[in-house]
N, C-alpha and C. Protein backbone atom coordinates (compact mmCIF):
# COMPACT_ATOMS: atom_id res chain seq x y z
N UNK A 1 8.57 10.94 28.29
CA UNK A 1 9.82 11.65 28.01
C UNK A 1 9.59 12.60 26.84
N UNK A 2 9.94 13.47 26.95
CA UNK A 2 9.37 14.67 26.27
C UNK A 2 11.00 14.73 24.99
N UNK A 3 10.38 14.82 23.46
CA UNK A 3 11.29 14.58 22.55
C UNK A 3 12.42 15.79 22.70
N UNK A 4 13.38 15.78 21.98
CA UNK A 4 14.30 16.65 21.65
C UNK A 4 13.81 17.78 20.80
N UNK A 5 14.23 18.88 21.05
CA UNK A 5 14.12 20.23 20.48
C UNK A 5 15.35 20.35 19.58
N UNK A 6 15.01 20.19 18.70
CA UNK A 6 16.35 20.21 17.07
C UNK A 6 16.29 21.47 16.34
N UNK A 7 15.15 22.05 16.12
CA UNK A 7 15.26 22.45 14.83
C UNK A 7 14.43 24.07 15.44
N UNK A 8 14.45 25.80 14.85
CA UNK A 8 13.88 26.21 15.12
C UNK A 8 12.95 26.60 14.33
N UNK A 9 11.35 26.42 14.64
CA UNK A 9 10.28 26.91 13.95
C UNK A 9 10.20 28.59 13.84
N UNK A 10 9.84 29.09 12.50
CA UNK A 10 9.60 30.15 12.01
C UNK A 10 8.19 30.48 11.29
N UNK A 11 7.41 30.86 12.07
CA UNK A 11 6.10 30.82 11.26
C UNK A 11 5.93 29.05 10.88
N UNK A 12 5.50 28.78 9.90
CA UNK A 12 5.23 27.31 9.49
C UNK A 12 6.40 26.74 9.11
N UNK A 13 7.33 27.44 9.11
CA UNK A 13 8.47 26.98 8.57
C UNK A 13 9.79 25.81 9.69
N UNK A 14 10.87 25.18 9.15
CA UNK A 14 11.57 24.53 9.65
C UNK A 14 12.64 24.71 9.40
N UNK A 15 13.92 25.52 10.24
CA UNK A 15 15.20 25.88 10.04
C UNK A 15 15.94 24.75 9.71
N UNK A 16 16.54 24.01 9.33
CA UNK A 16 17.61 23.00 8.80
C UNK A 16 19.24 23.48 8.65
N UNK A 17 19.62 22.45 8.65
CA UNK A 17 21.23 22.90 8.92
C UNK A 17 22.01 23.53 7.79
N UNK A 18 23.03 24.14 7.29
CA UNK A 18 22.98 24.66 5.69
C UNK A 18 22.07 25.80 5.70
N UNK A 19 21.55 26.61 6.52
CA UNK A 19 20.24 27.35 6.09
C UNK A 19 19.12 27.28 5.33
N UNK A 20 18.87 26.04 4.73
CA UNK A 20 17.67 25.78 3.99
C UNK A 20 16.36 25.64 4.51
N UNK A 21 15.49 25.81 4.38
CA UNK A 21 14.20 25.76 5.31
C UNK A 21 12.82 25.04 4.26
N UNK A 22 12.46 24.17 5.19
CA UNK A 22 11.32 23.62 4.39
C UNK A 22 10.34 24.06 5.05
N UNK A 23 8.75 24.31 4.51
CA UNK A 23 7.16 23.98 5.41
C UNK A 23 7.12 22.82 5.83
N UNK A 24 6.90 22.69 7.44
CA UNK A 24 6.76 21.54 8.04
C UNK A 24 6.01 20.47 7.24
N UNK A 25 5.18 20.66 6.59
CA UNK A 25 4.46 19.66 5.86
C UNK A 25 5.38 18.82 4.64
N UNK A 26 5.98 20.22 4.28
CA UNK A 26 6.90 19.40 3.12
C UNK A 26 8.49 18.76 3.48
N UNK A 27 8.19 19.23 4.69
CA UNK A 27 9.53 18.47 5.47
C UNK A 27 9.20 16.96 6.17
N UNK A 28 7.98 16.91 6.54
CA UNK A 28 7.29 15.76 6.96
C UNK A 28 7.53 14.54 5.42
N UNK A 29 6.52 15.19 4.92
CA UNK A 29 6.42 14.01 3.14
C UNK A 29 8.34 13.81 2.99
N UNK A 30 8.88 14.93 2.96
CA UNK A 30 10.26 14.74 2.64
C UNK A 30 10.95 13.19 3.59
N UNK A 31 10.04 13.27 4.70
CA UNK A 31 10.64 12.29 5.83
C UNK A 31 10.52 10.68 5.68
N UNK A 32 8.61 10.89 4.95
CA UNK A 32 8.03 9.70 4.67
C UNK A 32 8.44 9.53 3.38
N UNK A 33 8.80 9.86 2.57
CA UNK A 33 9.05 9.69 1.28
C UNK A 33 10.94 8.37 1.83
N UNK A 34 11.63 8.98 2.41
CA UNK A 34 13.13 8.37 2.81
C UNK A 34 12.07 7.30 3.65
N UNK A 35 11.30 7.16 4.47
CA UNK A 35 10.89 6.10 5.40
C UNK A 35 10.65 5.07 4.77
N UNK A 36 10.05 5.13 3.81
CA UNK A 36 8.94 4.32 2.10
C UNK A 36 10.26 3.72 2.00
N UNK A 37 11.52 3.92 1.63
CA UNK A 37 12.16 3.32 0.79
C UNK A 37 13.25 2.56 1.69
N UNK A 38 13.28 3.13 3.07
CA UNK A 38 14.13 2.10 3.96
C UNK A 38 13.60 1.07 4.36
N UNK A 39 12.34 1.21 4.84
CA UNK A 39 11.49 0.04 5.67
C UNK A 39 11.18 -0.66 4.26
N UNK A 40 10.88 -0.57 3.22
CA UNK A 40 10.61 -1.65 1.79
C UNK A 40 11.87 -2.19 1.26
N UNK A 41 12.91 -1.46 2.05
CA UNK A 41 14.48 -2.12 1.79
C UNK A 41 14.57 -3.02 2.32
N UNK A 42 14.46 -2.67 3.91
CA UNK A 42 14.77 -3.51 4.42
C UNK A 42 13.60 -4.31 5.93
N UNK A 43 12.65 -4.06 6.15
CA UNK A 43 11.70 -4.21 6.77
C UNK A 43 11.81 -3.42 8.03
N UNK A 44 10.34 -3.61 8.82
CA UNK A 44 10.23 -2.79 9.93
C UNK A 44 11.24 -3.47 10.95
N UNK A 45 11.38 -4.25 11.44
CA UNK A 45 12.48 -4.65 12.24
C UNK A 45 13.77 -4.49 12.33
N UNK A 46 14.12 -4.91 11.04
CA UNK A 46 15.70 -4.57 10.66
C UNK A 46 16.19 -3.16 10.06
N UNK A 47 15.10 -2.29 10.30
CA UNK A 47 15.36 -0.51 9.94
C UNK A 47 14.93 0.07 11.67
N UNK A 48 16.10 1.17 11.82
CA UNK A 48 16.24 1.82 12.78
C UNK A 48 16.13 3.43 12.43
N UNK A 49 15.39 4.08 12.97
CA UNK A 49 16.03 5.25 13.19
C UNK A 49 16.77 6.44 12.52
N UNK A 50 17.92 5.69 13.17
CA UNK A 50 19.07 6.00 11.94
C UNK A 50 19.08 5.31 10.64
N UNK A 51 18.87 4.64 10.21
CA UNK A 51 18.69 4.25 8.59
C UNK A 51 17.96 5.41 8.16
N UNK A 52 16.72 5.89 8.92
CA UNK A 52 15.77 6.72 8.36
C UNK A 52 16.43 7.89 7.74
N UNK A 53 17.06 8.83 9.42
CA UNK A 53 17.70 9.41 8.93
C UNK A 53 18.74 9.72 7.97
N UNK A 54 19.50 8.77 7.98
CA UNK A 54 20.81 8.25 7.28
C UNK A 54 19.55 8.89 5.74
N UNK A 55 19.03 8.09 5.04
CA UNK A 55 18.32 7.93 3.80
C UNK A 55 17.58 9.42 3.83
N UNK A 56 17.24 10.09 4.68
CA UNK A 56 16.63 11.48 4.13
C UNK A 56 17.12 12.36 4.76
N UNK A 57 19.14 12.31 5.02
CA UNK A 57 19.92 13.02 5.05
C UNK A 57 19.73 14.26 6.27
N UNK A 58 19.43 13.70 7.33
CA UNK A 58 19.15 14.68 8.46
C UNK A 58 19.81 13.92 9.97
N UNK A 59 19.35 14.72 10.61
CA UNK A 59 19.79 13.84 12.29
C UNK A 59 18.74 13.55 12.17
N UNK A 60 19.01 12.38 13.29
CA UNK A 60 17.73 11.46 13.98
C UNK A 60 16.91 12.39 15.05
N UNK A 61 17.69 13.37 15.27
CA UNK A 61 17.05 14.36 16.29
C UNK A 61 15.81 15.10 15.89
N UNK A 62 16.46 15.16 14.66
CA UNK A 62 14.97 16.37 13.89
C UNK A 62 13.97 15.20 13.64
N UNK A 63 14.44 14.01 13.41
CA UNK A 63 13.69 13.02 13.06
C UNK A 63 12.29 12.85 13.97
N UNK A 64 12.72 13.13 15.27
CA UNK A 64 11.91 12.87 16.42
C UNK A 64 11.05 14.20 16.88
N UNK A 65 11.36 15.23 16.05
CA UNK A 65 10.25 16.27 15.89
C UNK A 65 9.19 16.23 15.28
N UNK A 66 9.17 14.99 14.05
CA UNK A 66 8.28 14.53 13.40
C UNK A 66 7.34 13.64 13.71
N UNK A 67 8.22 12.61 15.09
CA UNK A 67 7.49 11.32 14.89
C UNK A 67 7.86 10.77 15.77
N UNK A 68 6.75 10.43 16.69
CA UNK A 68 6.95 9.98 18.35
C UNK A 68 8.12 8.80 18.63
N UNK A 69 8.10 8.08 17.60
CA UNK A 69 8.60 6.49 17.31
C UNK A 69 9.03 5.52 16.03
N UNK A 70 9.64 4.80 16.35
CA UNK A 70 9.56 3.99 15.07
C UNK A 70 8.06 3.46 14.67
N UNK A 71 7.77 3.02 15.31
CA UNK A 71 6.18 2.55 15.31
C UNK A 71 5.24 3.71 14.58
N UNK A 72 5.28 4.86 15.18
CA UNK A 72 4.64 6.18 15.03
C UNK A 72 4.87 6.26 13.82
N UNK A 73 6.15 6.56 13.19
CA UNK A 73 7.00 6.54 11.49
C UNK A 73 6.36 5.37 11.10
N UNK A 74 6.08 4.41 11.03
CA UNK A 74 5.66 3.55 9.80
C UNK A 74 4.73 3.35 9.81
N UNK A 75 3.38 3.65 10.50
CA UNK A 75 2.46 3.78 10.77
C UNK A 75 1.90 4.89 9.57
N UNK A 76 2.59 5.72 9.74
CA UNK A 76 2.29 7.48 8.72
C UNK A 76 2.75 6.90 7.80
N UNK A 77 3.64 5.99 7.28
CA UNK A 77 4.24 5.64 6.35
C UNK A 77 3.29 4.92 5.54
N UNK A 78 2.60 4.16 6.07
CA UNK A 78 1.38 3.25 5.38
C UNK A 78 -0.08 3.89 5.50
N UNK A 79 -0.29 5.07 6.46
CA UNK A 79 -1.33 5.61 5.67
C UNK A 79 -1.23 6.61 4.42
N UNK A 80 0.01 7.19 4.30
CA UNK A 80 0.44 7.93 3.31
C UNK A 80 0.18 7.00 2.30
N UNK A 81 0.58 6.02 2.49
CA UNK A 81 0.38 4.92 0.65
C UNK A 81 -0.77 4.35 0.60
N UNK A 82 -1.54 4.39 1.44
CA UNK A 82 -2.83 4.30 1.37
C UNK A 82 -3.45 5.18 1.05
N UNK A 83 -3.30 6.28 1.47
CA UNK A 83 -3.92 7.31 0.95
C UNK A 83 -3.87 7.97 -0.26
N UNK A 84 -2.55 7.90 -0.89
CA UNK A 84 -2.31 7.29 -2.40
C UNK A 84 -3.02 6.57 -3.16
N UNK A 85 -3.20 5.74 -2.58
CA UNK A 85 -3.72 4.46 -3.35
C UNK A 85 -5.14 4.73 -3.33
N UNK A 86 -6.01 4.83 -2.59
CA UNK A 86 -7.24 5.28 -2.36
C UNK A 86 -7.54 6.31 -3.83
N UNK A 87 -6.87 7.78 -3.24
CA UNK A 87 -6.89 8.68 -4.15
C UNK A 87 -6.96 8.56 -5.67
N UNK A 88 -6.08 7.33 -5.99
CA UNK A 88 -5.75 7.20 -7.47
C UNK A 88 -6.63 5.72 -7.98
N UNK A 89 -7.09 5.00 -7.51
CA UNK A 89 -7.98 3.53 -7.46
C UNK A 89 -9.80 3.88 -7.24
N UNK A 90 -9.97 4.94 -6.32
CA UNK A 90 -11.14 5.04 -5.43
C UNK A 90 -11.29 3.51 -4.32
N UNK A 91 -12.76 3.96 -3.52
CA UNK A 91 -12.79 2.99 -2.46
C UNK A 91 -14.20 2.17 -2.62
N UNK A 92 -14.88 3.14 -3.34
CA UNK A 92 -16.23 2.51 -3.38
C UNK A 92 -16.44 1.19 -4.44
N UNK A 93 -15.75 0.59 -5.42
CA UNK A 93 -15.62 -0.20 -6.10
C UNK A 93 -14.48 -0.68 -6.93
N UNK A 94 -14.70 -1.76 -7.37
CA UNK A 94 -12.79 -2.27 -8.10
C UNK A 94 -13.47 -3.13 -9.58
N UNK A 95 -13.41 -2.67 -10.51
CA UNK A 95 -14.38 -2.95 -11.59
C UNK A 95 -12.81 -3.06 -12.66
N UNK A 96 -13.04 -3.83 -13.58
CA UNK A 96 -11.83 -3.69 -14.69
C UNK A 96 -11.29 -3.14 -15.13
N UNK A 97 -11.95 -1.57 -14.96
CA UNK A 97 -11.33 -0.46 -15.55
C UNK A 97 -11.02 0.35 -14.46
N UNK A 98 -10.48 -0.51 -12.97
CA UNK A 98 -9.62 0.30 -11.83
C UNK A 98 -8.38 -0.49 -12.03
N UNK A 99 -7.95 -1.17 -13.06
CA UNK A 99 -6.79 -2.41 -12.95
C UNK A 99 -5.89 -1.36 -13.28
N UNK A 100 -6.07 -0.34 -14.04
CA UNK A 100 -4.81 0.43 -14.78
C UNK A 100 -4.60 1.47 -13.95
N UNK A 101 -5.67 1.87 -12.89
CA UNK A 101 -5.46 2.61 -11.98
C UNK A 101 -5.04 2.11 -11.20
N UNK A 102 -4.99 0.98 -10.53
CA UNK A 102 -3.70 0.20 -9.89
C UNK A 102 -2.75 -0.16 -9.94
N UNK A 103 -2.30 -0.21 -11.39
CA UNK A 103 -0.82 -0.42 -11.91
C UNK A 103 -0.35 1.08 -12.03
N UNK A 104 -0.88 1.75 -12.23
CA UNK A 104 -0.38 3.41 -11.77
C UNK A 104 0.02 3.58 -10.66
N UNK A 105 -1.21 3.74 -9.64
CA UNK A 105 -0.65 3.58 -8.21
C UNK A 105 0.72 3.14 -7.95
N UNK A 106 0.83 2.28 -8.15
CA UNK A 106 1.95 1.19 -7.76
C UNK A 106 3.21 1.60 -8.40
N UNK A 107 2.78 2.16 -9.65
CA UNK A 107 3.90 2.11 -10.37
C UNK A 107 4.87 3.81 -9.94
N UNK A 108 4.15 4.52 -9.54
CA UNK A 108 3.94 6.04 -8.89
C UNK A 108 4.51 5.76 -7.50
N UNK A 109 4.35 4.72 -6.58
CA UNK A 109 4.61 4.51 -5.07
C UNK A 109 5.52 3.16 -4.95
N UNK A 110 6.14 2.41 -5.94
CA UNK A 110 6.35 0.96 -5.70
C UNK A 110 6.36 0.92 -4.00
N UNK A 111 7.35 1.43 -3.71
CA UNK A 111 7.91 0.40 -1.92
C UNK A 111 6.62 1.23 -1.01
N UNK A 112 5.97 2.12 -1.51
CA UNK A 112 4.59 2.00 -0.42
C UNK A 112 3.54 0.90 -0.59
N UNK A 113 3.48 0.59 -2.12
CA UNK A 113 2.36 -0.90 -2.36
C UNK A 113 2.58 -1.50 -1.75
N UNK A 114 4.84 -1.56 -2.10
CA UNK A 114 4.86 -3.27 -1.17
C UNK A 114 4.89 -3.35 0.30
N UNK A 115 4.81 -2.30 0.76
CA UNK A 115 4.79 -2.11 2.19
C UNK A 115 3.76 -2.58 3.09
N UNK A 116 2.19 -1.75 1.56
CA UNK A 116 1.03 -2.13 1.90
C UNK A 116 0.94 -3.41 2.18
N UNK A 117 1.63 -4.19 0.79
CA UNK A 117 0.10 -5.43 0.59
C UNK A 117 1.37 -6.49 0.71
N UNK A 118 2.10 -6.42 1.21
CA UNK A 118 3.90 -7.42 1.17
C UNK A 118 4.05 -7.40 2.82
N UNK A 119 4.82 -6.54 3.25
CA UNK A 119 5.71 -6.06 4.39
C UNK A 119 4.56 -5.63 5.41
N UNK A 120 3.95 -5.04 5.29
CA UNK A 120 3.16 -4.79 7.08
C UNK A 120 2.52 -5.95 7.28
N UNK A 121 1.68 -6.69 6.19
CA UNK A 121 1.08 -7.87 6.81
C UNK A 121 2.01 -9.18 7.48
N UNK A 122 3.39 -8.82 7.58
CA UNK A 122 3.89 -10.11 7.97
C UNK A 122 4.21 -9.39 9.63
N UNK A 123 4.18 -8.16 10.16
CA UNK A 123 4.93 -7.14 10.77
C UNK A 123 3.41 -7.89 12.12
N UNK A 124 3.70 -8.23 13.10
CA UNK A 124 3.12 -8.50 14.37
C UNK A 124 2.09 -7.23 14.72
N UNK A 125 2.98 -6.12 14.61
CA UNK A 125 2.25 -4.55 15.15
C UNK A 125 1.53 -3.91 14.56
N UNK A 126 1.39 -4.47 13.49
CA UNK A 126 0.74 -3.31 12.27
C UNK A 126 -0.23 -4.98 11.73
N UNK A 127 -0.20 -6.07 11.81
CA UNK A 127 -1.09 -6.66 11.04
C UNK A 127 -2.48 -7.20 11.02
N UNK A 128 -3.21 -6.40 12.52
CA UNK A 128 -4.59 -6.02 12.41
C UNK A 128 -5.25 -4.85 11.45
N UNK A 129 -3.68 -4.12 11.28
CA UNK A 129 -4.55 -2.79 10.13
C UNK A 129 -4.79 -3.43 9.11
N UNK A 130 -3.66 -4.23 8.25
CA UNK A 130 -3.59 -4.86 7.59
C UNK A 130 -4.81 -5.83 6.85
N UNK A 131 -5.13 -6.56 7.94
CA UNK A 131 -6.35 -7.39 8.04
C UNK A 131 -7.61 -6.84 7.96
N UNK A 132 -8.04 -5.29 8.25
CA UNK A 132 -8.67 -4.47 7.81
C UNK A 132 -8.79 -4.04 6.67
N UNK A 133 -7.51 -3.83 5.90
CA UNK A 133 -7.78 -3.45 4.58
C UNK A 133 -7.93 -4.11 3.95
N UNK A 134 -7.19 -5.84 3.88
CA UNK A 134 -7.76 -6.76 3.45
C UNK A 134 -9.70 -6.94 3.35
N UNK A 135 -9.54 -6.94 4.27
CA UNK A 135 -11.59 -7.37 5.12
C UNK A 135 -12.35 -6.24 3.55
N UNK A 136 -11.74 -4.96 3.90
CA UNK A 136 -12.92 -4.41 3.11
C UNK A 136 -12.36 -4.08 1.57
N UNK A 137 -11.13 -4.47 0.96
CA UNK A 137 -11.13 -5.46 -0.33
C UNK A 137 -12.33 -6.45 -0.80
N UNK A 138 -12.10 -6.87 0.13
CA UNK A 138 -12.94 -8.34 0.29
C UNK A 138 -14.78 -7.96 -0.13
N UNK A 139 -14.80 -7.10 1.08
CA UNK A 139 -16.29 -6.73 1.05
C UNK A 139 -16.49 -5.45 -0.16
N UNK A 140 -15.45 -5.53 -0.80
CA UNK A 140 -16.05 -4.48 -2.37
C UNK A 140 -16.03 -5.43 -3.41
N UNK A 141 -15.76 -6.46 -3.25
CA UNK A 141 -15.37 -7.44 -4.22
C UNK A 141 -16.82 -8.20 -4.08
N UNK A 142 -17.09 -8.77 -3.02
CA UNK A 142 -18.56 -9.49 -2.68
C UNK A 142 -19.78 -8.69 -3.28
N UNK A 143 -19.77 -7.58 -2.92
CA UNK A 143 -20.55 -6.83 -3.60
C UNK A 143 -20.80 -6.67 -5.04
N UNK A 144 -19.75 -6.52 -5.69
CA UNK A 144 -20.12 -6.58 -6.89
C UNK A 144 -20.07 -7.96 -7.57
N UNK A 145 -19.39 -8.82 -7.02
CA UNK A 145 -19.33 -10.45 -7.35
C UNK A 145 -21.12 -11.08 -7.30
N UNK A 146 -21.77 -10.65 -6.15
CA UNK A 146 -22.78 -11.46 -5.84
C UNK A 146 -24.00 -10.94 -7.15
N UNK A 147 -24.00 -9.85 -8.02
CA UNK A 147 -24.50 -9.12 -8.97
C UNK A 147 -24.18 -10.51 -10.20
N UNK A 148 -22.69 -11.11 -9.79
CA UNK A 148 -22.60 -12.12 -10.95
C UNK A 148 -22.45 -13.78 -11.21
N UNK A 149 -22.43 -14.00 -9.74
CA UNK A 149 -22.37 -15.24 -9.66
C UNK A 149 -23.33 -15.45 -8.58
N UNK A 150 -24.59 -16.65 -9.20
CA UNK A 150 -25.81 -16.67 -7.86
C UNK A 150 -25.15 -17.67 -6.92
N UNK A 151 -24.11 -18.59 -7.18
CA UNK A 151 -23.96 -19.28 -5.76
C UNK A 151 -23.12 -18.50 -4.96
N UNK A 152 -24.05 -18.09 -3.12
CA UNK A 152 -23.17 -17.65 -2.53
C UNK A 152 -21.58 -18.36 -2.56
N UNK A 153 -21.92 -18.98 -1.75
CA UNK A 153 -20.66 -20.00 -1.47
C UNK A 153 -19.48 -19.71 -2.35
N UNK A 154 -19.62 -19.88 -3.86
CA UNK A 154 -18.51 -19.44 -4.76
C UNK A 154 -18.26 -18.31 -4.73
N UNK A 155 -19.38 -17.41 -4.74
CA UNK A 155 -19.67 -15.92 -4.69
C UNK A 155 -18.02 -15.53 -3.49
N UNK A 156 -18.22 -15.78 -2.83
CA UNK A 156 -17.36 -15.69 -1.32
C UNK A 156 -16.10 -16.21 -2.02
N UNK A 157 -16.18 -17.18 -2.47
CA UNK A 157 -14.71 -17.95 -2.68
C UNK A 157 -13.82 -16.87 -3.72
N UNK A 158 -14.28 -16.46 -5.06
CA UNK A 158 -14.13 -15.67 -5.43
C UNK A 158 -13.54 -14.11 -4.96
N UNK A 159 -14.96 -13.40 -4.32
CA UNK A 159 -14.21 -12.64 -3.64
C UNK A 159 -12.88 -12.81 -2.85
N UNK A 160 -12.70 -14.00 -1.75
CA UNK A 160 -11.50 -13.95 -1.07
C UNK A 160 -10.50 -13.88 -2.04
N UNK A 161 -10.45 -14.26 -3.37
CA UNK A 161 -9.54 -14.72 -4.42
C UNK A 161 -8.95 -13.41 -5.05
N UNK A 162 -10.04 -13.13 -5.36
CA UNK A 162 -9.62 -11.94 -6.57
C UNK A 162 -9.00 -10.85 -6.29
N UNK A 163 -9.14 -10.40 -4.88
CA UNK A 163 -8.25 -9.32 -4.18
C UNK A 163 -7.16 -9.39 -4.65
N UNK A 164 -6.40 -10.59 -3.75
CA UNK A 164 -5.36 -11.22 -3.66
C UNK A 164 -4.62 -11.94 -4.72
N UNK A 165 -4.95 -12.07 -5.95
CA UNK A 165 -4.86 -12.55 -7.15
C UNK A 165 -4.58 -10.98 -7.89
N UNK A 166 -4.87 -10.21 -7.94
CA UNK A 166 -5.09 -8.57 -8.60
C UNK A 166 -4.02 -8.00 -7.71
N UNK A 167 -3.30 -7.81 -6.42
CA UNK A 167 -2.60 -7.51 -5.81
C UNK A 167 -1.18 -8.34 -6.29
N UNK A 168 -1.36 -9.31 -6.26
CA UNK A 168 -0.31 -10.18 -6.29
C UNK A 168 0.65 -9.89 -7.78
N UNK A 169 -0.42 -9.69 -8.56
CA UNK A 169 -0.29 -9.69 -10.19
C UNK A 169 0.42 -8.44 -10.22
N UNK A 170 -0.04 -7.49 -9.65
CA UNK A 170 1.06 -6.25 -9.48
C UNK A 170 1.69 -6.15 -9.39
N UNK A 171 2.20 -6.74 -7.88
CA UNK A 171 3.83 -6.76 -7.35
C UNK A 171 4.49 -7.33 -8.33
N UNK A 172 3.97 -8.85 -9.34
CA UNK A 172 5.11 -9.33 -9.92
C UNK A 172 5.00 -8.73 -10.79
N UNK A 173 4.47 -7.74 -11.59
CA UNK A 173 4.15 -6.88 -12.83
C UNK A 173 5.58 -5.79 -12.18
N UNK A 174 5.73 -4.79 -10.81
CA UNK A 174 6.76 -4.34 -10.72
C UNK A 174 7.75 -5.26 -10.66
N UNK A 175 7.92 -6.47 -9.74
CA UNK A 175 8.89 -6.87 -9.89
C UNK A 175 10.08 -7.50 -11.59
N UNK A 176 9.01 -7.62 -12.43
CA UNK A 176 9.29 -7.51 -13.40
C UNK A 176 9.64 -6.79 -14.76
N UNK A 177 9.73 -5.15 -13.80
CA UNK A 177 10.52 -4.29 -14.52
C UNK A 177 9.09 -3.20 -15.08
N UNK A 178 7.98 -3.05 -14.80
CA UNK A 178 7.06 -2.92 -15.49
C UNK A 178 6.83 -2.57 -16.58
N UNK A 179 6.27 -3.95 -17.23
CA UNK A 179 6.76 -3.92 -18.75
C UNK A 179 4.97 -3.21 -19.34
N UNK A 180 4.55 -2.93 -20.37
CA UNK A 180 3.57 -2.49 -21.03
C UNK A 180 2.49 -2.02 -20.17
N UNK A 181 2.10 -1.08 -19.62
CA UNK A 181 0.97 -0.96 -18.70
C UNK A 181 -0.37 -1.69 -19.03
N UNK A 182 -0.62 -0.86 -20.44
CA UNK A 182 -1.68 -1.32 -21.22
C UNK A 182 -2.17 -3.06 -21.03
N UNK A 183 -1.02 -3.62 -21.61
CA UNK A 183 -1.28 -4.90 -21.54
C UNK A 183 -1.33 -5.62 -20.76
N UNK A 184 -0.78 -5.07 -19.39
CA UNK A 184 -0.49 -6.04 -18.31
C UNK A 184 -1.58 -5.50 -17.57
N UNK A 185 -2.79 -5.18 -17.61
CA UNK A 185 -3.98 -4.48 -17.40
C UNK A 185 -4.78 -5.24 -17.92
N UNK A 186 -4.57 -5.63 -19.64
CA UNK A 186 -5.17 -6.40 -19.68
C UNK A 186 -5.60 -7.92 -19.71
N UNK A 187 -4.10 -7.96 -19.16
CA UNK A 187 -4.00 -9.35 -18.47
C UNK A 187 -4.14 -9.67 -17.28
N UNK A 188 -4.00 -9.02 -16.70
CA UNK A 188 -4.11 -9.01 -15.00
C UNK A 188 -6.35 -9.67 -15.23
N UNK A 189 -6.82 -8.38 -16.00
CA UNK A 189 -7.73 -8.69 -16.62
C UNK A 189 -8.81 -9.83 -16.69
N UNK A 190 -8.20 -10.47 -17.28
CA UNK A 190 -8.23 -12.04 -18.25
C UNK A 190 -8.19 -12.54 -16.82
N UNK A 191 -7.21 -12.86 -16.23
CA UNK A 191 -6.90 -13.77 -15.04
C UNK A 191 -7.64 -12.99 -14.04
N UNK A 192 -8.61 -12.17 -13.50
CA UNK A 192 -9.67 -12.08 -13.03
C UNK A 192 -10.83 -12.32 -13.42
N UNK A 193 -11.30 -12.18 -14.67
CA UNK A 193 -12.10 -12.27 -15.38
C UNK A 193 -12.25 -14.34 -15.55
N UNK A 194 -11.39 -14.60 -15.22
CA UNK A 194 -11.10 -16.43 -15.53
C UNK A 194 -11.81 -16.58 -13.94
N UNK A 195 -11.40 -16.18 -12.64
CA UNK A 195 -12.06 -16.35 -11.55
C UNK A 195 -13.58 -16.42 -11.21
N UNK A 196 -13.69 -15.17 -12.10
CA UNK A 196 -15.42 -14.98 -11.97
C UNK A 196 -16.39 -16.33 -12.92
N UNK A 197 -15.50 -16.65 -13.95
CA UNK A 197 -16.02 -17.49 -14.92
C UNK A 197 -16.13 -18.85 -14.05
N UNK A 198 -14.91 -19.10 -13.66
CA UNK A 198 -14.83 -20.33 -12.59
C UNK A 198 -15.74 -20.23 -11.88
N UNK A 199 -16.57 -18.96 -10.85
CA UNK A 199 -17.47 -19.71 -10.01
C UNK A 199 -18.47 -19.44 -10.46
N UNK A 200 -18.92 -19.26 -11.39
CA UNK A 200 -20.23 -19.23 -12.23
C UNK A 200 -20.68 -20.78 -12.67
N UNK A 201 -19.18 -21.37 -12.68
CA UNK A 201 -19.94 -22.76 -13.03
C UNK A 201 -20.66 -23.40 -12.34
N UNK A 202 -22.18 -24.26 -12.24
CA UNK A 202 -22.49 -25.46 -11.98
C UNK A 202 -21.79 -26.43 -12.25
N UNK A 203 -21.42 -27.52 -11.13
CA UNK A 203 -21.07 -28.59 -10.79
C UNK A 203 -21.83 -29.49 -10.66
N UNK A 204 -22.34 -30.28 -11.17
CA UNK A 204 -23.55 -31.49 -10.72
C UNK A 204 -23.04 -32.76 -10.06
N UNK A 205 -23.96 -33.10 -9.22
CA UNK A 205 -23.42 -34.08 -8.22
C UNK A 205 -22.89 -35.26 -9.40
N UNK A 206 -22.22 -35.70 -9.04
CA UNK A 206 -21.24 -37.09 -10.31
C UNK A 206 -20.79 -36.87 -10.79
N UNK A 207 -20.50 -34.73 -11.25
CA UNK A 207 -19.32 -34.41 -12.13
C UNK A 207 -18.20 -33.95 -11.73
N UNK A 208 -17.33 -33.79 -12.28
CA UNK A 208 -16.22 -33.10 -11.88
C UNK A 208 -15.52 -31.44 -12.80
């Protein structure tokens, strides 16, 4: 079924109602920017459409010039905050001094983090991507973990940990109003830095 024709294109441009006209591109971000904050309102299930629209003040018609689907929309919605996040963190490593570049991120995108690392992973349709970005968390973390702790085994345990421990510490760092960047950087810190210490230890058989 071939979408609705809403809006008329002018060169790169997008006629809107009121006569105002945006560049399709900046009418798009304008779209995902209202998408970010409905679906982190209220999740992918219980947001329609119309919420979208409703929140970035347009018809649902023009809506569908943008975006095949609901599915299609939150899909763009989470690579946009990924792609954020990427941009401002990097991909090739996560070292102590990317912690403040993650509390930036986050603090710059809140309801795309939580979308990321909260809300799509519980979402049926979206939580193989999910499980992907997890996976290669994971495998930047092993990498530089196995440089510091010689038992695999912990080596691994660690990694699965520290992702998810450094993520977690965020959300409640926004959810808590985000108080001191500085410090909560360097606490987030400490309580990674306590993980790595943990599997560095030897255990000898009879101890505890």
């Amino acid at each position: 079924m071939s979408r609705p024709q809403v809006a008329s294109k002018q060169g790169d441009r997008v006629s809107v109602p009121g006569g105002r006209r945006l560049r399709r591109l900046d009418r798009r971000d304008q779209l995902l920017s209202a998408a970010t904050r409905a679906f982190a309102r209220n999740g992918f299930e219980a947001t329609n459409l119309d919420d979208v629209a409703e929140e970035a003040g347009i018809s649902k018609v023009l809506l569908y010039r943008h975006f095949d689907s609901k599915a299609d929309l939150y899909r763009a919605v989470l690579d946009r905050s990924l792609k954020h996040l990427e941009t401002r963190v990097g991909t090739d490593e996560f070292t102590m001094e990317s912690i403040g570049a993650l509390l930036r991120a986050a603090a710059e995108d809140p309801d795309g983090f939580r979308l990321l690392f909260h809300h799509a992973a519980r979402e049926p349709e979206f939580r193989a991507d999910m499980d992907r970005l997890r996976a290669g968390s994971v495998a930047i973390a092993r990498r530089q973990l196995a440089k510091l702790i010689p038992d695999r085994q912990w080596a691994k345990w660690a990694a699965q940990l520290a992702p998810t421990v450094a993520v977690d510490a965020v959300i409640a760092w926004l959810d808590a109003g985000q108080p001191d960047i500085e410090k909560a950087a360097e606490r987030i810190g400490r309580v990674l830095a306590a993980i790595v210490t943990a599997a560095q230890q030897t255990v000898h058989p009879g101890h505890t």
